[in-house]
Protein backbone atom coordinates (compact mmCIF):
# COMPACT_ATOMS: atom_id res chain seq x y z
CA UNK A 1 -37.46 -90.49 127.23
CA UNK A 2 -37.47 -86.65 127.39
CA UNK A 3 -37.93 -85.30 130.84
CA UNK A 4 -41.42 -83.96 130.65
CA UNK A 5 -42.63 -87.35 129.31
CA UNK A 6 -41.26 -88.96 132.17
CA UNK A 7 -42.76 -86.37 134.62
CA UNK A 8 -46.54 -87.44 132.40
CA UNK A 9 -45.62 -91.16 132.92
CA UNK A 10 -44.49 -90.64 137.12
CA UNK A 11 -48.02 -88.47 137.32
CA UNK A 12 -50.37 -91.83 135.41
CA UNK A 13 -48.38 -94.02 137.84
CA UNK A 14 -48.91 -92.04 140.99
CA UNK A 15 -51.89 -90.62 140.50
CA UNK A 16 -53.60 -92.65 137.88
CA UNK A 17 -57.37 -90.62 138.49
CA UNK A 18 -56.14 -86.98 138.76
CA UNK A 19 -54.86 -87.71 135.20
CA UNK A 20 -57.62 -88.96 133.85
CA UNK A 21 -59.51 -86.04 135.00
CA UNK A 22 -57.25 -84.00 133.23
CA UNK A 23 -57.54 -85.33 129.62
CA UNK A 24 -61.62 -85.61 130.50
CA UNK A 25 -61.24 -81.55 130.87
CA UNK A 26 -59.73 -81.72 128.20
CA UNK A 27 -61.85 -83.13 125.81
CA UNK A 28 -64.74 -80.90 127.27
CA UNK A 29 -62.70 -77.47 127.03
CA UNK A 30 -61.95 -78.90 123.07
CA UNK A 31 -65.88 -80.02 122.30
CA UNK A 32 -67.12 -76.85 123.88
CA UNK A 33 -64.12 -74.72 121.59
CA UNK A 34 -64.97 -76.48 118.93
CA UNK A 35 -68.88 -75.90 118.63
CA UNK A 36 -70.03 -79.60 119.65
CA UNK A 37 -71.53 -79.17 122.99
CA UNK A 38 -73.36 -76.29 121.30
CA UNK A 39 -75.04 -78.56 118.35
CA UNK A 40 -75.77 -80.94 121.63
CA UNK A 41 -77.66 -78.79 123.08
CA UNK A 42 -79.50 -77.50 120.36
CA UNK A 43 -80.92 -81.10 119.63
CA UNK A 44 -80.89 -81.96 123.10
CA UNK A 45 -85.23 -81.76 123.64
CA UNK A 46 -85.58 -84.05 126.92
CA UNK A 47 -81.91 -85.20 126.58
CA UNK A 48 -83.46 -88.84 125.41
CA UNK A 49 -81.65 -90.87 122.61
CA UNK A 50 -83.72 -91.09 119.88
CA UNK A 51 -82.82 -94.29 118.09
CA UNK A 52 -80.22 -97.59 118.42
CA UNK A 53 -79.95 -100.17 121.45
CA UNK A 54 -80.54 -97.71 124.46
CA UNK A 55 -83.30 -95.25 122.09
CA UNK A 56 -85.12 -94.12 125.45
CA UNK A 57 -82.15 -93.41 127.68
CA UNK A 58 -81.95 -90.07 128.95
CA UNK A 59 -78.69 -88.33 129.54
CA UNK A 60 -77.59 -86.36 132.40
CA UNK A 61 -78.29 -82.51 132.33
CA UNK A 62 -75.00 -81.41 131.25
CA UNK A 63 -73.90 -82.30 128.13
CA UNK A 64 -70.65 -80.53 128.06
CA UNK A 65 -69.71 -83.90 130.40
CA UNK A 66 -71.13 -86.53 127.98
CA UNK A 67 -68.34 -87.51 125.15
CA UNK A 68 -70.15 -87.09 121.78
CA UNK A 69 -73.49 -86.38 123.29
CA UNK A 70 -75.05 -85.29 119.99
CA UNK A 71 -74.28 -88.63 118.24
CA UNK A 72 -75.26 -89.87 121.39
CA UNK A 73 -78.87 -88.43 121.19
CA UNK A 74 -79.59 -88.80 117.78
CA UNK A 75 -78.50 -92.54 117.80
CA UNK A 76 -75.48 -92.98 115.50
CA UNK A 77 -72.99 -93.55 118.31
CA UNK A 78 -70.56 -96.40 117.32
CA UNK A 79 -73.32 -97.40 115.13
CA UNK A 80 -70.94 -99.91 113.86
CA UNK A 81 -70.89 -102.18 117.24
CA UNK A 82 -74.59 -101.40 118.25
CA UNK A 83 -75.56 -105.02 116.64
CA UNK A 84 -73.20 -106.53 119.60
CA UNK A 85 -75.40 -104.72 122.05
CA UNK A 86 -78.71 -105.13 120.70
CA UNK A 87 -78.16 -108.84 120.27
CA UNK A 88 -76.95 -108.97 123.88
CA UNK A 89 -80.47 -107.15 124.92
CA UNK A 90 -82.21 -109.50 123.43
CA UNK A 91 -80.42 -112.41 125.00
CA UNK A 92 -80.98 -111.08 128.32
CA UNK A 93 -77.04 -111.46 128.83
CA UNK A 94 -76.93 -111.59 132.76
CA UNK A 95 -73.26 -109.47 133.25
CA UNK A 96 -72.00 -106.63 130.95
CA UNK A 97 -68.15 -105.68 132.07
CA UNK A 98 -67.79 -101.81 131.07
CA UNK A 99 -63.93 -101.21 131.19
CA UNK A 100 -62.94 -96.83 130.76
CA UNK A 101 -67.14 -96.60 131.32
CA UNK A 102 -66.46 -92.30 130.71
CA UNK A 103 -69.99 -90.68 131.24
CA UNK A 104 -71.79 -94.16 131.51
CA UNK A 105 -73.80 -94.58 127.73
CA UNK A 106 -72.86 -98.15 127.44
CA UNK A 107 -72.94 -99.07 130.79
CA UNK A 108 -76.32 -97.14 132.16
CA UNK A 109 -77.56 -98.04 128.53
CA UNK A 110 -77.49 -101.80 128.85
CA UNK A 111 -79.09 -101.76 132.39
CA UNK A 112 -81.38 -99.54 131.03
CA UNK A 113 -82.54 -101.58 128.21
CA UNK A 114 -82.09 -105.01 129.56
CA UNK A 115 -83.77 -105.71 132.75
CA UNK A 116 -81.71 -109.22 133.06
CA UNK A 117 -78.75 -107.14 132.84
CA UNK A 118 -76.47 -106.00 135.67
CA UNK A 119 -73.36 -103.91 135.12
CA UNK A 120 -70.04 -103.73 135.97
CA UNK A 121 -68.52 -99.80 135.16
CA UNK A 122 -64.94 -98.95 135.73
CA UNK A 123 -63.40 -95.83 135.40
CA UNK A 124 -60.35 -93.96 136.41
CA UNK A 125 -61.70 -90.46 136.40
CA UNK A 126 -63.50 -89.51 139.36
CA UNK A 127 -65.42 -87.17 137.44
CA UNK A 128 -66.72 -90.14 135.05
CA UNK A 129 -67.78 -92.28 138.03
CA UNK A 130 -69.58 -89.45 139.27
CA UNK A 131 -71.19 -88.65 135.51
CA UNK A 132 -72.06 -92.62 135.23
CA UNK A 133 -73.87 -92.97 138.74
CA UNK A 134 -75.77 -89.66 137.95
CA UNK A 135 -76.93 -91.11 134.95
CA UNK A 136 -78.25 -94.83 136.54
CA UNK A 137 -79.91 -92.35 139.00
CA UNK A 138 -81.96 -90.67 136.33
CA UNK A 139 -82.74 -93.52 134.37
CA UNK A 140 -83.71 -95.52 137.41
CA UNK A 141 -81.39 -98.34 136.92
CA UNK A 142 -78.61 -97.53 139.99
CA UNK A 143 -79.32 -100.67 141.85
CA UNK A 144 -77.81 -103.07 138.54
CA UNK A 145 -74.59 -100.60 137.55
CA UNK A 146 -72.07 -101.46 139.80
CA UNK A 147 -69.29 -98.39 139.77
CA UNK A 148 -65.75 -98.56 140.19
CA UNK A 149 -62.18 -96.76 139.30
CA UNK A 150 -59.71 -99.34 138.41
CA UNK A 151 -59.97 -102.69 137.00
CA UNK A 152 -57.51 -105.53 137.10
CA UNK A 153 -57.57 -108.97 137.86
CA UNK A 154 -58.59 -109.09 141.08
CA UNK A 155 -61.98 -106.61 140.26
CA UNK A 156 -62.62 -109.43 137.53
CA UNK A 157 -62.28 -112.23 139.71
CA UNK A 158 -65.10 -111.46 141.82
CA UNK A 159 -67.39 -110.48 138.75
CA UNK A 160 -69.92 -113.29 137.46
CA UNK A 161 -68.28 -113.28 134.02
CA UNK A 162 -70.04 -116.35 132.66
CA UNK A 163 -71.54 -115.04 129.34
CA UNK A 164 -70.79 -112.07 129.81
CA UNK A 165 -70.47 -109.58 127.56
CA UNK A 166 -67.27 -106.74 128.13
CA UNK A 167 -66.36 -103.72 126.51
CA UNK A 168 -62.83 -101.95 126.86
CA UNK A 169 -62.21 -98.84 125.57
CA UNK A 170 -59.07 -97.40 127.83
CA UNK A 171 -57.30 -95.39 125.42
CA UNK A 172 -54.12 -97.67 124.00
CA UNK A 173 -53.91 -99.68 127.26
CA UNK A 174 -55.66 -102.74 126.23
CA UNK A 175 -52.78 -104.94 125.26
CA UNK A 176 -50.92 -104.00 129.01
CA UNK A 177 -54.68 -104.47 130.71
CA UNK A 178 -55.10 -107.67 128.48
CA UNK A 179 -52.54 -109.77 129.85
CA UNK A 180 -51.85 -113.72 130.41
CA UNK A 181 -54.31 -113.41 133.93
CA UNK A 182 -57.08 -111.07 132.52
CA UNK A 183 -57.16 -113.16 129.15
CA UNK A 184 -57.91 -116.17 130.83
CA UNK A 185 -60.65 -114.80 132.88
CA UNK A 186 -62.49 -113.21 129.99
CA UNK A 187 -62.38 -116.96 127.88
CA UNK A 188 -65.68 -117.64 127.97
CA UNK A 189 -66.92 -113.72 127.19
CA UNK A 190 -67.48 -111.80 123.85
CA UNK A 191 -65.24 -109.65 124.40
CA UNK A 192 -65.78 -105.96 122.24
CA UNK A 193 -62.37 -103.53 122.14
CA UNK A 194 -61.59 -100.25 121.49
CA UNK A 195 -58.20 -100.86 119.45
CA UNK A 196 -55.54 -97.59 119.49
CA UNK A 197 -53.56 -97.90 116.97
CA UNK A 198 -52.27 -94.71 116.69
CA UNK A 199 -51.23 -95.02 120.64
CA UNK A 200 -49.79 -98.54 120.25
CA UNK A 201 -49.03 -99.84 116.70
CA UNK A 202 -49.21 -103.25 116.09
CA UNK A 203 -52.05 -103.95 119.19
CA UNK A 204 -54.99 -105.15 116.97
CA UNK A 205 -52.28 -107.77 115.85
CA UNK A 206 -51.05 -108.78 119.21
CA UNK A 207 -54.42 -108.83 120.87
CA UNK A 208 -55.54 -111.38 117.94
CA UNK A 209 -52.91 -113.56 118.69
CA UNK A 210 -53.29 -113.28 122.92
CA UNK A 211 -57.14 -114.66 122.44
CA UNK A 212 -56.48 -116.75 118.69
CA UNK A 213 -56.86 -120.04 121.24
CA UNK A 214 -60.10 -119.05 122.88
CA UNK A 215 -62.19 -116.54 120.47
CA UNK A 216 -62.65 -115.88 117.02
CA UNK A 217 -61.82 -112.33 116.01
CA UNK A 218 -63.11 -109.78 113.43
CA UNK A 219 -62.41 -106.01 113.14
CA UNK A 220 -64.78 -103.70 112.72
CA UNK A 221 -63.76 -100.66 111.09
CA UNK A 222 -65.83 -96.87 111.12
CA UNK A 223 -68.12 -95.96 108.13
CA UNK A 224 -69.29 -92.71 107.01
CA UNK A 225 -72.95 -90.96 108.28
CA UNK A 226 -74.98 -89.07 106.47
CA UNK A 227 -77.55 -86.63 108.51
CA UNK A 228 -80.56 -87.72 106.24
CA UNK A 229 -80.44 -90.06 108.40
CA UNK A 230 -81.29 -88.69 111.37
CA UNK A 231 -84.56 -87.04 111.71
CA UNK A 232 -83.33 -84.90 114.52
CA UNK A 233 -80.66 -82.96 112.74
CA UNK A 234 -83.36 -81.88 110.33
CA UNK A 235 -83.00 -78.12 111.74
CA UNK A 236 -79.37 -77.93 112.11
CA UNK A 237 -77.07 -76.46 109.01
CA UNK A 238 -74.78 -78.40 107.16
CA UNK A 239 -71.83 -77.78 108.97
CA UNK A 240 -73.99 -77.95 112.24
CA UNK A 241 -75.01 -81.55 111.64
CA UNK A 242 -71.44 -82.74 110.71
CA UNK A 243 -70.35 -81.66 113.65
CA UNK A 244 -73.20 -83.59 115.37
CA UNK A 245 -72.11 -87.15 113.81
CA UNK A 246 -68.16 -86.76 114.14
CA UNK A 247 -66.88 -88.76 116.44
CA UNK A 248 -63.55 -87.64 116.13
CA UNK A 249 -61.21 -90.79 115.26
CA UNK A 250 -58.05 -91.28 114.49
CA UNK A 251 -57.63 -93.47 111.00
CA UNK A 252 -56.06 -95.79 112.86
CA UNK A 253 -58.57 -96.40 115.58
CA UNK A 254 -61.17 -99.95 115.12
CA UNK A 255 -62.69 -102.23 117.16
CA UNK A 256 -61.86 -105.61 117.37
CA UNK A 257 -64.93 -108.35 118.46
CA UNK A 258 -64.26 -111.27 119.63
CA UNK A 259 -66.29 -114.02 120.03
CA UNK A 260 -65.42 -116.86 122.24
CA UNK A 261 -65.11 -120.45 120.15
């Protein structure tokens, strides 16, 4: 390993949250260079989403903080897995177990819309945390979204994880945070991941065969929107409204669902 890649790997080890707040400055320097904070805000009305699982949710004031707020707003966020949610809402599913919760959509958003629901948000980034709790303040729902920074076994042990439903999204760590001790906890929870293949080759594979004996697996893959879709990008140009549905993806990036048997 060359020596500045050992100096990134010392810094995630030693100081795990200073890092993360790093690459979440990141990503907000790179949205705001690259015009999507901008198409955000020119949709943004009263900063409520418009459509999906959590249509009513309102996001905190600054956008440049929210990843993908405009996709956010108009609804077409990860439309792919919204089914898992909305199913979940309408199950009244007691625990939801947000795992990387960044500026708190999922984890606010099932609270929000699910009154049975209380939930469990972890985050590294102190900046996240704050983003998260800020938003379950202004959507009224801060006494059900439990915040934390890092999750391991010992934060799931405590959790009522019964049922519930948990979503990881920690940027090619799953297969490390997914190991012999955390599997088994999770063996009775539908379990929705954030696969990074471009970070860690091979993981959908490996995370099929860690849960093979407990869930049933199926990968769900991203499809193409078109802004006819979505009422609210009506005023925006062409170029404007793509950048207001990108999500910015590698090709190697899924999701993998799994279902307990």
């Amino acid at each position: 390993m060359a020596a500045p890649d050992l100096v990134r790997d010392l810094a995630r080890r030693l100081t795990p949250g200073l890092m993360a707040d790093r690459a979440r400055r990141y990503e907000r320097r790179y949205r705001e260079r690259m015009g999507v904070t901008a198409v955000a805000e020119a949709i943004a009305g009263d900063r409520r989403v418009s459509a999906g699982p959590f249509a009513g949710m309102q996001l905190r004031a600054s956008l440049a903080e929210v990843d993908v707020a405009s996709a956010k707003l108009v609804g077409s966020y990860e439309r792919e897995i919204a089914d898992i949610f909305s199913d979940a809402i309408a199950a009244g599913v007691p625990a939801f177990v947000d795992v990387g919760c960044a500026d708190g959509y999922y984890a606010v958003g099932m609270a929000f819309a699910s009154s049975a629901t209380t939930t469990y948000a972890f985050d590294l980034a102190p900046s996240a945390r704050r983003i998260c709790r800020e938003t379950a303040q202004a959507n009224r729902v801060a006494e059900r979204v439990r915040i934390g920074g890092r999750c391991d076994a010992a934060a799931l042990r405590v959790l009522p994880l019964q049922g519930a439903l948990v979503l990881l999204d920690i940027e090619g760590a799953e297969v490390d945070f997914l190991d012999g001790e955390t599997a088994d906890l999770l063996a009775h929870c539908q379990i929705v991941i954030e696969v990074h293949e471009d970070n860690l080759p091979g993981a959908g594979a490996s995370l099929r065969k860690r849960f093979a004996a407990t869930h049933l697996a199926r990968a769900v893959t991203q499809a193409p929107r078109d802004p006819a879709d979505y009422e609210r990008l009506a005023g925006l140009s062409v170029e404007q409204a793509r950048l207001a549905l990108a999500e910015h993806r590698g090709p190697a990036l899924h999701w993998l669902v799994l279902t307990p048997r």
